[in-house]
C-alpha atoms as a PDB file:
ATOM      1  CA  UNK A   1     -24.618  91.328   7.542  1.00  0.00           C
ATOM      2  CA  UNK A   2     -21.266  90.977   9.150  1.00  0.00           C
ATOM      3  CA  UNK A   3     -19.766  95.038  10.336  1.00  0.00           C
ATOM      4  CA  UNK A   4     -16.409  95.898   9.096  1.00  0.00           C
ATOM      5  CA  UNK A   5     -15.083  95.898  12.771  1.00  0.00           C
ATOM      6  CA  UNK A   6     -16.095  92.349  13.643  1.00  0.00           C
ATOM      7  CA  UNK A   7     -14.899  91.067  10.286  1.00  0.00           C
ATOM      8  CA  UNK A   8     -11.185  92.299  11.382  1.00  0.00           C
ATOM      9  CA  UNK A   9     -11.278  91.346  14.859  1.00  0.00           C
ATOM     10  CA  UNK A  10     -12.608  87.851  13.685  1.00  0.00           C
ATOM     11  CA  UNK A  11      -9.358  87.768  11.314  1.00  0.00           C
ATOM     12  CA  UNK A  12      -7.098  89.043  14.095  1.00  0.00           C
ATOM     13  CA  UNK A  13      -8.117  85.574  16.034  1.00  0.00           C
ATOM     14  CA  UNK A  14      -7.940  83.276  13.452  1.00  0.00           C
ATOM     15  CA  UNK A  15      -4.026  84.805  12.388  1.00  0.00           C
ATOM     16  CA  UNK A  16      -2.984  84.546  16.644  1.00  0.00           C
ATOM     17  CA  UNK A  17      -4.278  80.905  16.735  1.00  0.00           C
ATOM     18  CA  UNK A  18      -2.100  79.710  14.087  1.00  0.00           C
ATOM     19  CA  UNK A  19       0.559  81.364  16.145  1.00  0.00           C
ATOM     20  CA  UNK A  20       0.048  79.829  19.026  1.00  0.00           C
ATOM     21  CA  UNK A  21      -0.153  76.281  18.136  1.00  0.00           C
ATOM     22  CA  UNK A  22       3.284  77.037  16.299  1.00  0.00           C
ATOM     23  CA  UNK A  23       4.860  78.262  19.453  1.00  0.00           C
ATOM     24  CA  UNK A  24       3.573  75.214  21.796  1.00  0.00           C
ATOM     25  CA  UNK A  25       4.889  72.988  19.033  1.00  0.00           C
ATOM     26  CA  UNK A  26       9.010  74.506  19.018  1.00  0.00           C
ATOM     27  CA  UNK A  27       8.379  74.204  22.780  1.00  0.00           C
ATOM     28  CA  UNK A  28       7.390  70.669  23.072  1.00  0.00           C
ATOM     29  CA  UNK A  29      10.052  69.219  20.650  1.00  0.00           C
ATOM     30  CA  UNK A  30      11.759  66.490  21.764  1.00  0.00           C
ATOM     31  CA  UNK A  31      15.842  66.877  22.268  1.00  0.00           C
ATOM     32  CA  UNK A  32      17.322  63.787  22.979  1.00  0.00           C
ATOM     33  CA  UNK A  33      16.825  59.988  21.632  1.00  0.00           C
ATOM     34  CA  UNK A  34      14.825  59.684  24.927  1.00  0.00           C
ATOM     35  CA  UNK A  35      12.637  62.235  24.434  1.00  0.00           C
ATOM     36  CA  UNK A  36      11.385  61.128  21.298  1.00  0.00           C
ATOM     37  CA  UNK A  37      10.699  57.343  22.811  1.00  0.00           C
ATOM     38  CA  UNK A  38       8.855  59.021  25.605  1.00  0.00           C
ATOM     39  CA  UNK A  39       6.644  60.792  23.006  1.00  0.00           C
ATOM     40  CA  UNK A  40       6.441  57.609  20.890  1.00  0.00           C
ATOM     41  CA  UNK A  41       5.006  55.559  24.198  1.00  0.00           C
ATOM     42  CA  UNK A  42       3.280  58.069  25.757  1.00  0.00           C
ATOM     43  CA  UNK A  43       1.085  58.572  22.119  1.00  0.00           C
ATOM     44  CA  UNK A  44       0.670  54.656  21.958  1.00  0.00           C
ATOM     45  CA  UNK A  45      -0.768  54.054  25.420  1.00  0.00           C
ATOM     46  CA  UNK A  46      -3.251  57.496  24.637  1.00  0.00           C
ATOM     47  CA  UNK A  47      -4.163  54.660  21.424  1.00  0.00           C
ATOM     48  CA  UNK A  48      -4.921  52.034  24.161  1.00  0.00           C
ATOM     49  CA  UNK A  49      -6.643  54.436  26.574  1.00  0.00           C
ATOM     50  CA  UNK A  50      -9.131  54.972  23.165  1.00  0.00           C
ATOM     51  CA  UNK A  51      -9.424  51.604  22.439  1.00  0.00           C
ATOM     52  CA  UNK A  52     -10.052  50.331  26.067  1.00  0.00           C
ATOM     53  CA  UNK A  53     -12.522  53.711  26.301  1.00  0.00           C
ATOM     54  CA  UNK A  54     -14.596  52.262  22.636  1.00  0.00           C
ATOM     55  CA  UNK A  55     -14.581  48.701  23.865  1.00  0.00           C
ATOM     56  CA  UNK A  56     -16.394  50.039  27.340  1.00  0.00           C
ATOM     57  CA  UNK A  57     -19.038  51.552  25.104  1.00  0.00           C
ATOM     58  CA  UNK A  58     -19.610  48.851  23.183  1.00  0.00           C
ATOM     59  CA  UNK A  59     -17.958  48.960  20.253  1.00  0.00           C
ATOM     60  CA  UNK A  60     -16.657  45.334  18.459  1.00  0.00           C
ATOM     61  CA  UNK A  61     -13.116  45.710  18.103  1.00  0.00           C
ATOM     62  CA  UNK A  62     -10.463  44.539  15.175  1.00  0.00           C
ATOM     63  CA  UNK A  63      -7.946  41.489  16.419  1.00  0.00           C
ATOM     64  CA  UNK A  64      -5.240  43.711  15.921  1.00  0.00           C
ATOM     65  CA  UNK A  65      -7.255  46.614  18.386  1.00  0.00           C
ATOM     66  CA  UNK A  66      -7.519  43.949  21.132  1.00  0.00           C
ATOM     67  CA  UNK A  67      -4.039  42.947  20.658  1.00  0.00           C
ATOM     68  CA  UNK A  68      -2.761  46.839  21.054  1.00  0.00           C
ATOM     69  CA  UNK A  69      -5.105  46.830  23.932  1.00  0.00           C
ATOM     70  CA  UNK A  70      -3.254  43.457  25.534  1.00  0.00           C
ATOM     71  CA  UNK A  71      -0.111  45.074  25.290  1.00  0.00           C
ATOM     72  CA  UNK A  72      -1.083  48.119  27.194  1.00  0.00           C
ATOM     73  CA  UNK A  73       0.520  46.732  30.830  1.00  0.00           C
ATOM     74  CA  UNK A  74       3.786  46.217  29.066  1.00  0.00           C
ATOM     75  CA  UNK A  75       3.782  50.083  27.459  1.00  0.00           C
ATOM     76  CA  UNK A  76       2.506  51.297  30.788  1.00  0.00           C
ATOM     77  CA  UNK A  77       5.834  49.376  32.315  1.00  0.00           C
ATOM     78  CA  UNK A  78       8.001  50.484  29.784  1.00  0.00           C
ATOM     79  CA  UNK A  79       6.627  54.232  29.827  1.00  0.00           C
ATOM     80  CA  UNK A  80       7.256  54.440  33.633  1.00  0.00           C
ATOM     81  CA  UNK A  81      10.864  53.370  33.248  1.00  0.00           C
ATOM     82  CA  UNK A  82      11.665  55.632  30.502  1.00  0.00           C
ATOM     83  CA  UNK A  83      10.293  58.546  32.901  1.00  0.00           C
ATOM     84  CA  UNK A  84      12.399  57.479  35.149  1.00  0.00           C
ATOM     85  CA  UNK A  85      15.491  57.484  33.309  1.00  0.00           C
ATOM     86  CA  UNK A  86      14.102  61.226  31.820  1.00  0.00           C
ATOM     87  CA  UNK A  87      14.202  61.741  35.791  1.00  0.00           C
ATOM     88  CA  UNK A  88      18.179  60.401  36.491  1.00  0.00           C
ATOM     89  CA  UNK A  89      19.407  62.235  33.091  1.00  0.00           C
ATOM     90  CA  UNK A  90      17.390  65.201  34.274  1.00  0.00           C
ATOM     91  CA  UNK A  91      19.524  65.257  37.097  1.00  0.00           C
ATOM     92  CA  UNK A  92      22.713  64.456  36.012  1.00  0.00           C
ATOM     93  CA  UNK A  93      22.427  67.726  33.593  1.00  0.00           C
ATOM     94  CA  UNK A  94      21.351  69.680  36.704  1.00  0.00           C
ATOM     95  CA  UNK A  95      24.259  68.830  38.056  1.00  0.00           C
ATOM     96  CA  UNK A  96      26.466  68.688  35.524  1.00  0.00           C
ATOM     97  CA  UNK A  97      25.233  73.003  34.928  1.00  0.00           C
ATOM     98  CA  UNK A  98      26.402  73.140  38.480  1.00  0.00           C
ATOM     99  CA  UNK A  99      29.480  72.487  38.048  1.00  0.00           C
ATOM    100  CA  UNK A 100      30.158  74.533  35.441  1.00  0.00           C
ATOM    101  CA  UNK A 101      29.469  77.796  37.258  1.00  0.00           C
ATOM    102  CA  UNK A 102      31.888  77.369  39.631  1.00  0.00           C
ATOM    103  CA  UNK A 103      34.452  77.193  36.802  1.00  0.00           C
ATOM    104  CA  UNK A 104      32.812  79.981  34.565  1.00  0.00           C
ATOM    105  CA  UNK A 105      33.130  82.319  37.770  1.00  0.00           C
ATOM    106  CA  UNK A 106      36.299  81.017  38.544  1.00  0.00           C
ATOM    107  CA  UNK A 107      37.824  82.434  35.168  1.00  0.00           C
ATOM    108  CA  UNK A 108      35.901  86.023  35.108  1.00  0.00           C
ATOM    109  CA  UNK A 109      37.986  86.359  38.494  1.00  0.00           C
ATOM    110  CA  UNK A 110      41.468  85.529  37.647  1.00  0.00           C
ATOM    111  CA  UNK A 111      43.054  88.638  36.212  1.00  0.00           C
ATOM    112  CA  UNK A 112      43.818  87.706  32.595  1.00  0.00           C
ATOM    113  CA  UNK A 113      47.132  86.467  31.506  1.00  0.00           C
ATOM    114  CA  UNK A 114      47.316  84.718  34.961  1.00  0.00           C
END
């Protein structure tokens, strides 16, 4: 028989994990077109990394398995090239936020109406 205390605290926990998953879930949305193919890649080579993982135990695999598993050189290709243009747009919006402080101090030091 379950107290009245640890029946709370054990609905307290189940309430915050709900939370939580919520919150990492807004964070890790994806905001631009090449964001989402990153995700899209990213969760198909995860799909090879299983398949390759069931083969190596044993497991008889579909045709269309070992086919996703042939392709998984070509996703690991095209997954390093879209990292590295997430890298050079990275970079070109850290630079582009650089130059716009400059101009954003710029105008809080003119006197207005200059």
């Amino acid at each position: 028989v379950a107290r009245d205390g640890e029946e709370n605290e054990d609905e307290g926990h189940q309430d915050a994990a709900p939370a939580a998953a919520l919150f990492a879930a807004k964070r890790r949305q994806p905001q631009t077109d090449l964001d989402r193919e990153v995700l899209r890649v990213e969760k198909k080579v995860r799909e090879v990394e299983k398949l390759k993982q069931r083969q190596a135990d044993g497991e008889s695999l579909e045709n269309n398995q070992l086919a996703k598993i042939a392709k998984g050189d070509e996703l690991g290709a095209k997954l390093a090239e879209l990292h590295s243009q997430q890298s050079r747009q990275d970079e070109e919006r850290n630079w582009n936020a650089k130059e716009e402080v400059p101009d954003a101090q710029e105008r809080q030091e003119r006197p207005s109406g200059a």
